[in-house]
PDB file of N, CA and C in Angstrom:
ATOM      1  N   UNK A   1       0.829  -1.183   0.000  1.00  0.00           N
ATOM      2  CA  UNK A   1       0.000   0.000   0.000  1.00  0.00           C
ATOM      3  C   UNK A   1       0.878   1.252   0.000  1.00  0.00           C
ATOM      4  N   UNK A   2       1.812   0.925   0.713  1.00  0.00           N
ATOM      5  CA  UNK A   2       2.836   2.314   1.102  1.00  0.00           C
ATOM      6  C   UNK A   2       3.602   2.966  -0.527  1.00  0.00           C
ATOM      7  N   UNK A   3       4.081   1.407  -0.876  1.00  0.00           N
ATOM      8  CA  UNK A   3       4.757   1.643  -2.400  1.00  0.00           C
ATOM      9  C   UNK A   3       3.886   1.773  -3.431  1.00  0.00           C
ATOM     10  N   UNK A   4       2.650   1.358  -3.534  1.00  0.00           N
ATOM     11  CA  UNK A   4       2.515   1.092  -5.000  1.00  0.00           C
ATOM     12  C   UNK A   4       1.015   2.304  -4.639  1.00  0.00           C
ATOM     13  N   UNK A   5       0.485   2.931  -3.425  1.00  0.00           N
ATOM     14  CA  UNK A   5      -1.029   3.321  -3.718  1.00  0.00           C
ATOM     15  C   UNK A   5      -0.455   4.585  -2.423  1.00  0.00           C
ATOM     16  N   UNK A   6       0.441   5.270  -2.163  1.00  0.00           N
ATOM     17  CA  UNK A   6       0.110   6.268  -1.095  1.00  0.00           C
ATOM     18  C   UNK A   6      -0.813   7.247  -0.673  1.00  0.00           C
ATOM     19  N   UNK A   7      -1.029   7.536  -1.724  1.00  0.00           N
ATOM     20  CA  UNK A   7      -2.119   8.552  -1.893  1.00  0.00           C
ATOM     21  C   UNK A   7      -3.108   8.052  -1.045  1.00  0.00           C
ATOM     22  N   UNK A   8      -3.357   7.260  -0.571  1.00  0.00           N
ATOM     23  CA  UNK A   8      -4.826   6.344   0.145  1.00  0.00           C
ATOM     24  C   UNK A   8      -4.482   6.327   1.273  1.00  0.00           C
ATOM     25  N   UNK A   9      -3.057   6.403   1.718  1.00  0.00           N
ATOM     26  CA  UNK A   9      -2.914   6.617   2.981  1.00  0.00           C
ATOM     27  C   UNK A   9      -3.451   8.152   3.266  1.00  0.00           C
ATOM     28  N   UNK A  10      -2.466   8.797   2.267  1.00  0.00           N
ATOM     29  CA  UNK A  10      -2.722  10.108   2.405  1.00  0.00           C
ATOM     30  C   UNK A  10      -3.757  10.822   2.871  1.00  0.00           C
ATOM     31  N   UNK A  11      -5.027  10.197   1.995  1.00  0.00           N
ATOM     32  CA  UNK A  11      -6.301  10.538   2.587  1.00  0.00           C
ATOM     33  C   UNK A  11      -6.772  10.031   4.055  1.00  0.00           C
ATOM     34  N   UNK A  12      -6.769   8.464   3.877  1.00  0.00           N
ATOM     35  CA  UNK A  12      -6.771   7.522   5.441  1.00  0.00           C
ATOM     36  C   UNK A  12      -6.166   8.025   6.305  1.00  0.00           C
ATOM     37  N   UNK A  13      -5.439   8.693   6.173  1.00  0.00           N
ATOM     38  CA  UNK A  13      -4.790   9.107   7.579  1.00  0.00           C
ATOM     39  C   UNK A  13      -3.246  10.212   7.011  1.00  0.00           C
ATOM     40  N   UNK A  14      -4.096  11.382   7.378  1.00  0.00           N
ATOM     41  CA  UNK A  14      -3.696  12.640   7.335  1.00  0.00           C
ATOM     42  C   UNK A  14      -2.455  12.890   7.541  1.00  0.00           C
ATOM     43  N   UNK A  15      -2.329  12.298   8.989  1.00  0.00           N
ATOM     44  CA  UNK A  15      -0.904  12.660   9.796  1.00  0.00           C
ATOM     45  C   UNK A  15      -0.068  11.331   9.494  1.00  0.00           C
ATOM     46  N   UNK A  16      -0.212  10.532   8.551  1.00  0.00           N
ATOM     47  CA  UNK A  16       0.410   9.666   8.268  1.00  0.00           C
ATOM     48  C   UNK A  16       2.401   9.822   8.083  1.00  0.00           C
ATOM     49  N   UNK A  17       1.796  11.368   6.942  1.00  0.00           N
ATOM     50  CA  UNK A  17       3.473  11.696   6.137  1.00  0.00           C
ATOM     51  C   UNK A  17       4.403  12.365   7.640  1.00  0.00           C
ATOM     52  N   UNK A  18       5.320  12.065   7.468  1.00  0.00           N
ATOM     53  CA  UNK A  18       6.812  12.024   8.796  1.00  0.00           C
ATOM     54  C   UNK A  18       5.990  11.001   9.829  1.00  0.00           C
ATOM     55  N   UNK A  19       5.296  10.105  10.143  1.00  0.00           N
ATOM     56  CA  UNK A  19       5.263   9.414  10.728  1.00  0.00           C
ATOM     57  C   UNK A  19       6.337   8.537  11.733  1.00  0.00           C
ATOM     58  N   UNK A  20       7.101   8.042  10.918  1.00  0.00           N
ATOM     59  CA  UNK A  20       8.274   7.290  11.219  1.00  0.00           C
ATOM     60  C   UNK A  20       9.404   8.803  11.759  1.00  0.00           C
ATOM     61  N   UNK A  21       9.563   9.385  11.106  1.00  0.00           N
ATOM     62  CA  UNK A  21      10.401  10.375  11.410  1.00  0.00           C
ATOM     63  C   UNK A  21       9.913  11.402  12.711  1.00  0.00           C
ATOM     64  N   UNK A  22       9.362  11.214  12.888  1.00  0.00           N
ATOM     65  CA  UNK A  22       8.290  12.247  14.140  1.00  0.00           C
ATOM     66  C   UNK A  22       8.636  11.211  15.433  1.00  0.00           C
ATOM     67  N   UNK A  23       8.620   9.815  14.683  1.00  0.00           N
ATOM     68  CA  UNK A  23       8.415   8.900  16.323  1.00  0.00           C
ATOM     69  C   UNK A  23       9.425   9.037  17.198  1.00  0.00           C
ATOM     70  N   UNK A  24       9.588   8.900  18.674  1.00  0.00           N
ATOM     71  CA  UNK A  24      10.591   8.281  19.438  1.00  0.00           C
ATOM     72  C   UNK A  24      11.296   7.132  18.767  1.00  0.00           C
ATOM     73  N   UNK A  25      13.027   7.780  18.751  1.00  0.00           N
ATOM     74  CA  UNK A  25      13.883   6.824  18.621  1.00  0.00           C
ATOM     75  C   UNK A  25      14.014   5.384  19.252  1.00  0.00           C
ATOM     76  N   UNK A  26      13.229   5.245  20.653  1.00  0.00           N
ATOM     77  CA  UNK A  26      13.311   4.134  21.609  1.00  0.00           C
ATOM     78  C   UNK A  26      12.177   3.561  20.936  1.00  0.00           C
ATOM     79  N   UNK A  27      11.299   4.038  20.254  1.00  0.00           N
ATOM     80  CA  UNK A  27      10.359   3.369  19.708  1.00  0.00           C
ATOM     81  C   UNK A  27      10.080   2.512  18.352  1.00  0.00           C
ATOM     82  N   UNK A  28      10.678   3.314  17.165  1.00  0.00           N
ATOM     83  CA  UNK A  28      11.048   2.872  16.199  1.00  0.00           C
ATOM     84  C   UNK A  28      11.927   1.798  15.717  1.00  0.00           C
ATOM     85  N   UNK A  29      12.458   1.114  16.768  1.00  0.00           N
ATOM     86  CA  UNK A  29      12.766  -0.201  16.436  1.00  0.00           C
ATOM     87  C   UNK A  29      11.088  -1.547  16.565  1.00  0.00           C
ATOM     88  N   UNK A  30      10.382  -0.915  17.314  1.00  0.00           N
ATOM     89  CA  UNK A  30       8.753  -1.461  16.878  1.00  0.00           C
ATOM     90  C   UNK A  30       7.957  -1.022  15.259  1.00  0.00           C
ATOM     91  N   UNK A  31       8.910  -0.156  15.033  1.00  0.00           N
ATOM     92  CA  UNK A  31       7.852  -0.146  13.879  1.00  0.00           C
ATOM     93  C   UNK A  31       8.463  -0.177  12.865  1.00  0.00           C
ATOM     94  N   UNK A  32       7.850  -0.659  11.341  1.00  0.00           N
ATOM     95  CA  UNK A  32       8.175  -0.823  10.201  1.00  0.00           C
ATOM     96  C   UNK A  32       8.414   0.235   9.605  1.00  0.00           C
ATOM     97  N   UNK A  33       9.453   0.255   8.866  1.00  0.00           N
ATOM     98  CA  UNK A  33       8.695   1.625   7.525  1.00  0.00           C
ATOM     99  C   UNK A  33      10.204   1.017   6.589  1.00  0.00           C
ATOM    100  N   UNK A  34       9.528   1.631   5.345  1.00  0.00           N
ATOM    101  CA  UNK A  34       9.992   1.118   4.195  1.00  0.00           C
ATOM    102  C   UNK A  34      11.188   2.110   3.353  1.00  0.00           C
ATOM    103  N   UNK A  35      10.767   3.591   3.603  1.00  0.00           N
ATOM    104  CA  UNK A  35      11.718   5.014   3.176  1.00  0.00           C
ATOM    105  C   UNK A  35      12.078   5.475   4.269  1.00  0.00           C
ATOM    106  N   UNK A  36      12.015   5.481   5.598  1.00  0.00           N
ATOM    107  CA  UNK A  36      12.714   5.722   6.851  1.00  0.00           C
ATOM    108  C   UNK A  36      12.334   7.333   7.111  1.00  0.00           C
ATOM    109  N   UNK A  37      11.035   7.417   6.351  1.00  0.00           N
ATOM    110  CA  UNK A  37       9.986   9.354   6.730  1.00  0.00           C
ATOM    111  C   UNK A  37       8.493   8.154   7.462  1.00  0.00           C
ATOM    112  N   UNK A  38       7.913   7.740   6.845  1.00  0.00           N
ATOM    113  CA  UNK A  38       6.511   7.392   7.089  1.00  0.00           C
ATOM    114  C   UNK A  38       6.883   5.237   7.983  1.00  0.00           C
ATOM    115  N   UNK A  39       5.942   5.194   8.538  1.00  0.00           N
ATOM    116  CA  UNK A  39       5.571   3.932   9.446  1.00  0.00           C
ATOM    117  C   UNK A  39       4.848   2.928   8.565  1.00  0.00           C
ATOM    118  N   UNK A  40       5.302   1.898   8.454  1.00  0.00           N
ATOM    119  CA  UNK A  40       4.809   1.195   7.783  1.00  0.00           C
ATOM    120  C   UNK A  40       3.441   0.311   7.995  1.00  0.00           C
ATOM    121  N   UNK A  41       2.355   0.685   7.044  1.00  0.00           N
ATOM    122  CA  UNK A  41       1.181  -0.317   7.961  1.00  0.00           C
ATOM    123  C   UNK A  41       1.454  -1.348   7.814  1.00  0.00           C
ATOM    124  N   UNK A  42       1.189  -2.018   9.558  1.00  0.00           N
ATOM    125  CA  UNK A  42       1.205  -3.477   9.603  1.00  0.00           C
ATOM    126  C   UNK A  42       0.116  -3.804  10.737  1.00  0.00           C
ATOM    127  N   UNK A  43       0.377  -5.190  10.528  1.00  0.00           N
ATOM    128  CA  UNK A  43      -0.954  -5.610  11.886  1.00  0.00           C
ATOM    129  C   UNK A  43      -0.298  -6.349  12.277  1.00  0.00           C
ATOM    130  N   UNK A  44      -0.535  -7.585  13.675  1.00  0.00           N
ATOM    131  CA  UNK A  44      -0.087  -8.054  14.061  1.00  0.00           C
ATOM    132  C   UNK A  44      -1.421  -9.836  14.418  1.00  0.00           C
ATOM    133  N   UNK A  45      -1.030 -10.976  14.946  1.00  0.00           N
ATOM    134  CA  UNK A  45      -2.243 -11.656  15.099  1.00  0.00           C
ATOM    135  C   UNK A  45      -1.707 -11.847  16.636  1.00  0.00           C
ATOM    136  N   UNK A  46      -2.860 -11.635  17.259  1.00  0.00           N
ATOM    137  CA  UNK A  46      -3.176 -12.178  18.766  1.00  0.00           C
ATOM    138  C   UNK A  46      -3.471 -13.688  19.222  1.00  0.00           C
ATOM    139  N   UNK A  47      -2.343 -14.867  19.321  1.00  0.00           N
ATOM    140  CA  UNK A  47      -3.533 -15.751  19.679  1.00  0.00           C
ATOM    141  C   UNK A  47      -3.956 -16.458  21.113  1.00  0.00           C
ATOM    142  N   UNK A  48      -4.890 -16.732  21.042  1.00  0.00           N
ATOM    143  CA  UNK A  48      -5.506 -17.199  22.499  1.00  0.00           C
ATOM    144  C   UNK A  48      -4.390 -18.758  22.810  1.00  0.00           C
ATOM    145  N   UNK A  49      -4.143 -18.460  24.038  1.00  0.00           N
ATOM    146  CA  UNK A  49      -3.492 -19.551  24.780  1.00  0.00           C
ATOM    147  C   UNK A  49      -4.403 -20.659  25.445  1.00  0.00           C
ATOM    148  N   UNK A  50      -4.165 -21.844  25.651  1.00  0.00           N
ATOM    149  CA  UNK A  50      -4.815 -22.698  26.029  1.00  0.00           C
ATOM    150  C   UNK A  50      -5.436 -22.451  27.664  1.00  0.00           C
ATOM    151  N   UNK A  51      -4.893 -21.581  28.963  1.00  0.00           N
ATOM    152  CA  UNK A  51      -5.195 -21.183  30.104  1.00  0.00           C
ATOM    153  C   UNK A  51      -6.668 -19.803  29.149  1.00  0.00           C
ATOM    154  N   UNK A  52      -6.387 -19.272  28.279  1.00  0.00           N
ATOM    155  CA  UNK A  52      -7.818 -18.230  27.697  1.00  0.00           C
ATOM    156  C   UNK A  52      -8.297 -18.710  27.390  1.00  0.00           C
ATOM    157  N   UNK A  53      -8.441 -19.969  26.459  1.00  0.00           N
ATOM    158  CA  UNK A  53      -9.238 -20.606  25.911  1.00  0.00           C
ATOM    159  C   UNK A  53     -10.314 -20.876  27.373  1.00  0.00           C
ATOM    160  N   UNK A  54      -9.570 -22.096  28.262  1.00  0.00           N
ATOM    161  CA  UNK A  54     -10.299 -22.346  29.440  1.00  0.00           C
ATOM    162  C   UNK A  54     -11.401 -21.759  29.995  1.00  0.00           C
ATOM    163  N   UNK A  55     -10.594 -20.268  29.888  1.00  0.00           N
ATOM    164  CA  UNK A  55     -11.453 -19.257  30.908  1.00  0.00           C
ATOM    165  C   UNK A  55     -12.637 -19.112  30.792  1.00  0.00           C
ATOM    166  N   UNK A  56     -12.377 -18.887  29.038  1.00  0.00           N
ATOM    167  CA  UNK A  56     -13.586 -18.342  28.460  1.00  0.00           C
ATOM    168  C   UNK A  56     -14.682 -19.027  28.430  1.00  0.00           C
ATOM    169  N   UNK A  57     -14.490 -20.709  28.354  1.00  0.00           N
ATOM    170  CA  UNK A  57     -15.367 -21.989  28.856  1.00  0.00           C
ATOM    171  C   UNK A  57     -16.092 -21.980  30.170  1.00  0.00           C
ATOM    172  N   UNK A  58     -15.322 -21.319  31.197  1.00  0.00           N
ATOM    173  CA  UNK A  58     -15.688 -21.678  32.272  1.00  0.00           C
ATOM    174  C   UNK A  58     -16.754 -20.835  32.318  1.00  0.00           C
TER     175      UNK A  58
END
């Protein structure tokens, strides 16, 4: 999305451009980015552990 369609960020989210460059240095080893100005979108998956699973049974 970042390389091939920006413009969509652009709109999606305003404060997108210096993103990466704006962040805390202690922070930016968490985040992606691809030109080292803007943050790269990413997601991440959460998964339930077998003690959550339980819980949620009980």
């Amino acid at each position: 999305m970042q390389q091939f369609h920006p413009e969509v960020l652009h709109e999606a989210f305003p404060g997108w451009e210096g993103s990466y460059a704006r962040m805390p240095d202690d922070l930016k080893v968490f985040a992606p980015t691809l030109d080292g100005k803007n943050v790269w979108p990413c997601s991440f998956w959460i998964e339930r552990t077998a003690a959550q699973e339980q819980a949620a049974a009980a």
